[in-house]
C-alpha atoms as a PDB file:
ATOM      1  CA  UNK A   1     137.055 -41.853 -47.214  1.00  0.00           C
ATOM      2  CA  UNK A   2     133.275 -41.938 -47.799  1.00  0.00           C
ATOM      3  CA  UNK A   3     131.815 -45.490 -47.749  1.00  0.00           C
ATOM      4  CA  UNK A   4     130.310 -46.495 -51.664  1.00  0.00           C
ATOM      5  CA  UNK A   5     126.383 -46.926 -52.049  1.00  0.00           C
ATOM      6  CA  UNK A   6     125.950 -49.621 -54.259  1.00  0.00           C
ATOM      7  CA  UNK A   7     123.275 -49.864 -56.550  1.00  0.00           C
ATOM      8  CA  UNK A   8     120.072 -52.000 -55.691  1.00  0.00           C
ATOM      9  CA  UNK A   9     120.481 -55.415 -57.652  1.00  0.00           C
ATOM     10  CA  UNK A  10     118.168 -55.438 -60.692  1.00  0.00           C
ATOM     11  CA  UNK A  11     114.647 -57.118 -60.005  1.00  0.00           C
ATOM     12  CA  UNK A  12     114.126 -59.966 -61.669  1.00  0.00           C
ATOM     13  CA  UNK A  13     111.273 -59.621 -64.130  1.00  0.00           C
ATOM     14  CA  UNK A  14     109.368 -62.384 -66.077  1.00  0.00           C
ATOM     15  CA  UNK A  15     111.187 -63.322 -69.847  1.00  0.00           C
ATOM     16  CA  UNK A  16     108.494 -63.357 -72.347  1.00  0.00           C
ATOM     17  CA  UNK A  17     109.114 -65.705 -75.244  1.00  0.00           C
ATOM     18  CA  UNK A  18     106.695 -63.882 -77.764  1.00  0.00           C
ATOM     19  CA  UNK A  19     104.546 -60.866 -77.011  1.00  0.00           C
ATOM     20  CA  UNK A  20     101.515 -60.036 -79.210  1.00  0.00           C
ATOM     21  CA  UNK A  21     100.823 -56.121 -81.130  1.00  0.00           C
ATOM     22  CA  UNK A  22      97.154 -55.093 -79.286  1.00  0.00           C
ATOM     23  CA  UNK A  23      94.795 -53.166 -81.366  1.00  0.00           C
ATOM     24  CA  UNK A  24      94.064 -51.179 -78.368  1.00  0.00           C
ATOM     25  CA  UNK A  25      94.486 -51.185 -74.403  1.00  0.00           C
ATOM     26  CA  UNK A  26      91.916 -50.257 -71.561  1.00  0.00           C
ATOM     27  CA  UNK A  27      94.381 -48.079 -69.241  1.00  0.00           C
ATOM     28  CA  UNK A  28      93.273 -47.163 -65.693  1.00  0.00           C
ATOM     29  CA  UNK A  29      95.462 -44.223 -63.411  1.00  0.00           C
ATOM     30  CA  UNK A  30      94.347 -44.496 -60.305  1.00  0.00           C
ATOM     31  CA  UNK A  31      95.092 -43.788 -56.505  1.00  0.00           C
ATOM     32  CA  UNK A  32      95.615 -41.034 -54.329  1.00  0.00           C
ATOM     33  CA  UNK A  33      98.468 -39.693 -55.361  1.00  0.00           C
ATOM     34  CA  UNK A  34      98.787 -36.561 -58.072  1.00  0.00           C
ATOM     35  CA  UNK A  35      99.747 -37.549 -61.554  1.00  0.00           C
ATOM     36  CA  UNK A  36      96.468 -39.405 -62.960  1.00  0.00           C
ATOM     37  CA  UNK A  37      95.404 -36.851 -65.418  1.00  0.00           C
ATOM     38  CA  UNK A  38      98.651 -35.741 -66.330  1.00  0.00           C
ATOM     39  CA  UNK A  39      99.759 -39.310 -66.986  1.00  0.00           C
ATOM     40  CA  UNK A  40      96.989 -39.558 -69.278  1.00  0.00           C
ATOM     41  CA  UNK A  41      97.544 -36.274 -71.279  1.00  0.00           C
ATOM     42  CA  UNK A  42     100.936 -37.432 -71.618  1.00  0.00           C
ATOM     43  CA  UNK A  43      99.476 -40.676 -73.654  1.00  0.00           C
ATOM     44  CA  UNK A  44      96.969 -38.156 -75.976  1.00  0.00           C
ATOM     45  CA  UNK A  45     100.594 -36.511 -76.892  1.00  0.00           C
ATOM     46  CA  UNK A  46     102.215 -39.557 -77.910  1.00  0.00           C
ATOM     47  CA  UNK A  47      98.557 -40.641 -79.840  1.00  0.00           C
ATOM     48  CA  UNK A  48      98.611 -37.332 -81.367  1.00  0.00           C
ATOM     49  CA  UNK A  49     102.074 -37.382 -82.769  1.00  0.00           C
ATOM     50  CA  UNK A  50     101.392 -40.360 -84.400  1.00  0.00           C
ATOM     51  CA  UNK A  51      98.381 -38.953 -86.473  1.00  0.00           C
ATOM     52  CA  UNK A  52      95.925 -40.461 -84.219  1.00  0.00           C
ATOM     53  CA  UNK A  53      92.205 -39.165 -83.297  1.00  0.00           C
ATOM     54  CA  UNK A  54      91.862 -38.902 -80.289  1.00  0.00           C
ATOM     55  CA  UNK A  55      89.007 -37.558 -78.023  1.00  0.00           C
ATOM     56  CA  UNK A  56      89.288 -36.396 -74.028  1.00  0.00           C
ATOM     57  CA  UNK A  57      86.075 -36.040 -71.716  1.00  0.00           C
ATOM     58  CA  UNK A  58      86.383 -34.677 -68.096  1.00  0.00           C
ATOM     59  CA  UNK A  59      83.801 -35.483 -66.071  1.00  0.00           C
ATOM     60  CA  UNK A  60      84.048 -33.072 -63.435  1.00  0.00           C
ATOM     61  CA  UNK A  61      85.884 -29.905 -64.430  1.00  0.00           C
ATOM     62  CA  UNK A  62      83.659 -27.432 -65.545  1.00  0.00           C
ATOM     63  CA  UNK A  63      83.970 -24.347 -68.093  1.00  0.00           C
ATOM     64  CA  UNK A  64      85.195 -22.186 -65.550  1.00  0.00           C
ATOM     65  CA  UNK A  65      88.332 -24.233 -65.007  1.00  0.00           C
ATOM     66  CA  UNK A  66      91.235 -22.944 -67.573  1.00  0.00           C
ATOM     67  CA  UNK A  67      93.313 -25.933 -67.415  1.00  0.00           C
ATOM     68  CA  UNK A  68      96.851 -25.538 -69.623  1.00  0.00           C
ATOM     69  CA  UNK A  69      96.050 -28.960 -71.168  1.00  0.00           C
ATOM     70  CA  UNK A  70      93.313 -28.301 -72.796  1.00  0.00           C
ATOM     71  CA  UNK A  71      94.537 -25.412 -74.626  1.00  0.00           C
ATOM     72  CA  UNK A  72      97.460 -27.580 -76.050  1.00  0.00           C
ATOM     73  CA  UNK A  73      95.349 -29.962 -76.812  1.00  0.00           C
ATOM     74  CA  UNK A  74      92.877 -27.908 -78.539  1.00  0.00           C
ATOM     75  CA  UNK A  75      95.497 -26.567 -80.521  1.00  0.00           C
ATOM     76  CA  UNK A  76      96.842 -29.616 -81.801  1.00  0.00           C
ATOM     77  CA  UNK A  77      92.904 -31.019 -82.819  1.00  0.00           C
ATOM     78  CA  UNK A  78      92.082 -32.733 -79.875  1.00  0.00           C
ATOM     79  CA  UNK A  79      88.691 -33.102 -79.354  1.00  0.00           C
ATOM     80  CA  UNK A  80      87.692 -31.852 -75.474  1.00  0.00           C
ATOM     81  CA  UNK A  81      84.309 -31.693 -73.654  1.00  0.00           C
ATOM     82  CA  UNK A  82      84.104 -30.672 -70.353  1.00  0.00           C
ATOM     83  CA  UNK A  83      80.747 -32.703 -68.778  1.00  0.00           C
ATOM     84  CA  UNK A  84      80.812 -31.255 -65.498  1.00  0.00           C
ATOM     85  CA  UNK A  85      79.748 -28.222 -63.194  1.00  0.00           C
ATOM     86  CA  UNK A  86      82.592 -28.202 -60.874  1.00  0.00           C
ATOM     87  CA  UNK A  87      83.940 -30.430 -57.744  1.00  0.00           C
ATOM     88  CA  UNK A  88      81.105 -31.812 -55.725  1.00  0.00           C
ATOM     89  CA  UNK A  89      81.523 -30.317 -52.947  1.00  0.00           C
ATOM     90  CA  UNK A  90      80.752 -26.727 -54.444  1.00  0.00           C
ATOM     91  CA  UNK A  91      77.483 -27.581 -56.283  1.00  0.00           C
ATOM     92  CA  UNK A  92      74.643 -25.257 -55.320  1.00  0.00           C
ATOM     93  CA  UNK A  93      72.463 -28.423 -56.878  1.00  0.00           C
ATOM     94  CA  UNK A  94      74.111 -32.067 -56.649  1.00  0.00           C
ATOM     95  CA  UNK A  95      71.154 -33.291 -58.656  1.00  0.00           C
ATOM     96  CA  UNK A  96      71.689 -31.076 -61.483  1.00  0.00           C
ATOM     97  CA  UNK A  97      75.444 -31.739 -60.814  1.00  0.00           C
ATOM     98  CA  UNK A  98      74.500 -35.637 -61.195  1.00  0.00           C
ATOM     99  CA  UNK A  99      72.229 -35.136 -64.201  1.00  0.00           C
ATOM    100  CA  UNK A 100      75.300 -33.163 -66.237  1.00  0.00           C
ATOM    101  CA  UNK A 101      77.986 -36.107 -65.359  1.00  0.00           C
ATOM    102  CA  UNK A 102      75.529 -38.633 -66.379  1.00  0.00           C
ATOM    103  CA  UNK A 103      74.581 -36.957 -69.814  1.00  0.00           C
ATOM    104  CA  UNK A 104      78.697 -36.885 -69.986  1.00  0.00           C
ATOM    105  CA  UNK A 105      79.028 -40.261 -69.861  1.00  0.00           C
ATOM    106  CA  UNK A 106      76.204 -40.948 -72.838  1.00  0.00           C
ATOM    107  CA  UNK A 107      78.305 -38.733 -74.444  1.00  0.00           C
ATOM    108  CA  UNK A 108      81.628 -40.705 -73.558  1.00  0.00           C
ATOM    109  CA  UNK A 109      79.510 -43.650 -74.314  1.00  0.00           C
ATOM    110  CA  UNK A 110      78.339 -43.269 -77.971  1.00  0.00           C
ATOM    111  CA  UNK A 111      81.912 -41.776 -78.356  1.00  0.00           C
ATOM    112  CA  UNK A 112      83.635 -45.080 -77.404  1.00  0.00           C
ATOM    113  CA  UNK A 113      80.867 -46.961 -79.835  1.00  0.00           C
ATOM    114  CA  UNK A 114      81.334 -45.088 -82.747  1.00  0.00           C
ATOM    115  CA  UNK A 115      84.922 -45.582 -82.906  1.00  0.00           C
ATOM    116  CA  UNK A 116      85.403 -42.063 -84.541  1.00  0.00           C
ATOM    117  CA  UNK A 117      88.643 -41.884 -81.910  1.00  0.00           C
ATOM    118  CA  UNK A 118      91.854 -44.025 -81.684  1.00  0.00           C
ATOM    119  CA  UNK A 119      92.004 -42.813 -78.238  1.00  0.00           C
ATOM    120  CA  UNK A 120      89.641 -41.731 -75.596  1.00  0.00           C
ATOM    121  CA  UNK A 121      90.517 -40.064 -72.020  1.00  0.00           C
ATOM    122  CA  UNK A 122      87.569 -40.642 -69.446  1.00  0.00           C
ATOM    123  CA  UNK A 123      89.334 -38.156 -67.138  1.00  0.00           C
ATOM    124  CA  UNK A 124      87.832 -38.532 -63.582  1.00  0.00           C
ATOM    125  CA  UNK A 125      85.006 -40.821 -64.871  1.00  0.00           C
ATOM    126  CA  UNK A 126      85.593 -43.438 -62.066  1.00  0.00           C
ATOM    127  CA  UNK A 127      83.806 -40.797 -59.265  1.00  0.00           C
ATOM    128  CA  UNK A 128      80.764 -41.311 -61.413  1.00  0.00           C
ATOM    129  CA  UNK A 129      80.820 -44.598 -60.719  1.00  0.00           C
ATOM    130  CA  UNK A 130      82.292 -44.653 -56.708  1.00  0.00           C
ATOM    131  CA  UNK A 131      78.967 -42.271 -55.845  1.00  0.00           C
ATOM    132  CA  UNK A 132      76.373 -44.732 -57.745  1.00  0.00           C
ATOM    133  CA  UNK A 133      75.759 -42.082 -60.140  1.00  0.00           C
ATOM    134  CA  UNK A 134      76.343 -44.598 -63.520  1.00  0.00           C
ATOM    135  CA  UNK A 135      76.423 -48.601 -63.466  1.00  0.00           C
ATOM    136  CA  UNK A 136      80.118 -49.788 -63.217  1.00  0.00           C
ATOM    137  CA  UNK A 137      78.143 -52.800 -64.607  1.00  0.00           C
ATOM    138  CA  UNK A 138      77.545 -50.939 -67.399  1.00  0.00           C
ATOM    139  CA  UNK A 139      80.996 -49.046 -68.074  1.00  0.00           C
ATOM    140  CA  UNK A 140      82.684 -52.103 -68.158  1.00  0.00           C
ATOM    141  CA  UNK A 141      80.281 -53.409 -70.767  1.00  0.00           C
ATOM    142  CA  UNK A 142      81.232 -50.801 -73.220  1.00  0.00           C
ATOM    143  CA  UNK A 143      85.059 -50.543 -72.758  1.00  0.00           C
ATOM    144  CA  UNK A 144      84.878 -54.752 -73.467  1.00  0.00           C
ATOM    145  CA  UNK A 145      82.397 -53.791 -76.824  1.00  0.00           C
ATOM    146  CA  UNK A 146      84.208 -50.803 -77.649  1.00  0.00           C
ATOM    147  CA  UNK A 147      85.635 -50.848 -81.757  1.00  0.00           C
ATOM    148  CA  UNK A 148      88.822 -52.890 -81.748  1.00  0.00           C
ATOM    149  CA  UNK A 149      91.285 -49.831 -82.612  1.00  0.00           C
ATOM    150  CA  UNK A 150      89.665 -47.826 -79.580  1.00  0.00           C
ATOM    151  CA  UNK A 151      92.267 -47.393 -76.929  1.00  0.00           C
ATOM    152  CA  UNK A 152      90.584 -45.385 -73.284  1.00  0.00           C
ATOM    153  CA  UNK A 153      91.953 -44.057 -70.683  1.00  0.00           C
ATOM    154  CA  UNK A 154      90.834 -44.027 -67.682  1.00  0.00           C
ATOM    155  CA  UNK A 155      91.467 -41.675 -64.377  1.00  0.00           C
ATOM    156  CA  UNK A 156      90.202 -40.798 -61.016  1.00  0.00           C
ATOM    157  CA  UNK A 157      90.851 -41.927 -57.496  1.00  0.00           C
ATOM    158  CA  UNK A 158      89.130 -45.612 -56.214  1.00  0.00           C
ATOM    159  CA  UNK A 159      88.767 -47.258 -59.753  1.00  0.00           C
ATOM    160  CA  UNK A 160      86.103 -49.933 -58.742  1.00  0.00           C
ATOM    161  CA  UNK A 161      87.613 -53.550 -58.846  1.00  0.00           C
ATOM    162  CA  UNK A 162      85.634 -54.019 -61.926  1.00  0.00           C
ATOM    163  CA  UNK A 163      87.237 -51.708 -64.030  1.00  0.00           C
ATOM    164  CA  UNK A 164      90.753 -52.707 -62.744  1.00  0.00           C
ATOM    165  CA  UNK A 165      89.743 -56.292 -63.946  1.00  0.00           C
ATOM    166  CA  UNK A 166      88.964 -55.377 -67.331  1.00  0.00           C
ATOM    167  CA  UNK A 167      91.859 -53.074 -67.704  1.00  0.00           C
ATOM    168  CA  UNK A 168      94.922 -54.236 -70.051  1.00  0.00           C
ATOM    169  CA  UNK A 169      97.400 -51.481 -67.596  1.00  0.00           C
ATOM    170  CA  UNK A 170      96.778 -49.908 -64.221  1.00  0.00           C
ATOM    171  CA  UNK A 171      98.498 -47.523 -62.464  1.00  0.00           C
ATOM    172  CA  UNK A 172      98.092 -46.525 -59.127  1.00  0.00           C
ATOM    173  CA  UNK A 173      99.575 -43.352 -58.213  1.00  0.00           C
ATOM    174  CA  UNK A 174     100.636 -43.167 -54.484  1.00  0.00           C
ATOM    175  CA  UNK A 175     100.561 -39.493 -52.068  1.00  0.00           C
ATOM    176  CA  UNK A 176     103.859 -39.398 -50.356  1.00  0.00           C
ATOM    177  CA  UNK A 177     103.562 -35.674 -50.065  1.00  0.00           C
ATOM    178  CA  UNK A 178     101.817 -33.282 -51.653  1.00  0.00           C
ATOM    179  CA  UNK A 179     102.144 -29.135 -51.910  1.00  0.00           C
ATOM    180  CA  UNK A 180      98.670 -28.724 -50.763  1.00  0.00           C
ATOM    181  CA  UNK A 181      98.834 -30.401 -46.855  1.00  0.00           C
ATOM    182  CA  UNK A 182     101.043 -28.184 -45.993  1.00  0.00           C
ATOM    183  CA  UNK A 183      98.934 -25.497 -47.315  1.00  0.00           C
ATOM    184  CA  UNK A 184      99.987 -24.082 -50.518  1.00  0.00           C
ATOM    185  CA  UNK A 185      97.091 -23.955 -53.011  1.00  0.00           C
ATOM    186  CA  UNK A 186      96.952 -25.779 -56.643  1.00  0.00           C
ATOM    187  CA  UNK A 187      99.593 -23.328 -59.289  1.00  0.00           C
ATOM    188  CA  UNK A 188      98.475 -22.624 -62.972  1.00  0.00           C
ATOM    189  CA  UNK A 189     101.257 -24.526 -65.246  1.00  0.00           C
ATOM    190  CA  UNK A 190     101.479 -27.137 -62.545  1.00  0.00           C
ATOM    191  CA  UNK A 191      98.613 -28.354 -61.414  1.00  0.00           C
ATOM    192  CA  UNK A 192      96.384 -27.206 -64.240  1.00  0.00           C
END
């Protein structure tokens, strides 16, 4: 006779009394660990099944990249800019590379402001701010301005403590194993 697992006891969680309806969240995937983007996409689904505006920006992927995503979203009226060239580590000129992500976050910037959207994806917009290239300072200005019906999301790896602080959810994905150390490159339908 086999022995019986038993089920890990339920954690206790806080009991709120009363919770409050938010206009709209700051949400921040980050970590090491895959999922970030696809987390987020997964939110612009829900937003657009609701009727909702809503507005993605990726700050490193550039036209060449076909990502599956986009083409869904496209197709259901999201709006999508791609303001990069490509990853880092590929650029044949960082500081055009630099000047493209920064004119991406303008962009991101006046979108947030004019509150055209109901929700925003900043998709990998925290590496803009790890390598110096825009103020966190300043990025954590305009998500606590931003219109009051403006949810953004937020992804990329090392979210600086700033924008953690300011964030109403974070997530931080965590590598246990991934495809790609043992060598198998990055699949179309999977990993974009």
């Amino acid at each position: 006779m086999t022995e019986r697992v038993q089920p890990p006891k339920e954690v206790p969680t806080k009991i709120l009394t009363s919770t409050t309806r938010a206009p709209s969240l700051i949400i921040v995937n980050t970590g090491n660990g895959k999922g970030k983007s696809t987390a987020a996409f997964g939110m612009v689904m829900r937003a657009v099944a609701r009727g909702w505006k809503v507005g993605v920006i990726q700050f490193i992927k550039s036209g060449k990249w076909q990502v599956g995503e986009e083409k869904v979203c496209r197709d259901l009226g999201v709006s999508w800019m791609k303001g990069g060239d490509g990853f880092t580590w590929e650029s044949d000129d960082i500081d055009r590379t630099r000047e493209i992500a920064v004119a991406s976050w303008a962009l991101a910037r006046a979108s947030i402001e004019g509150g055209a959207f109901d929700v925003i994806v900043l998709d990998e917009l925290t590496y803009l701010m790890t390598w110096g290239w825009i103020d966190t300072g300043e990025v954590v200005t305009c998500l606590r301005a931003r219109p009051q019906h403006v949810t953004v999301i937020v992804t990329g790896r090392d979210a600086p403590q700033a924008v953690i602080d300011v964030a109403d959810t974070v997530t931080e994905m965590r590598n246990i194993r991934h495809a790609f150390d043992q060598g198998v490159r990055a699949r179309r339908g999977i990993d974009f």
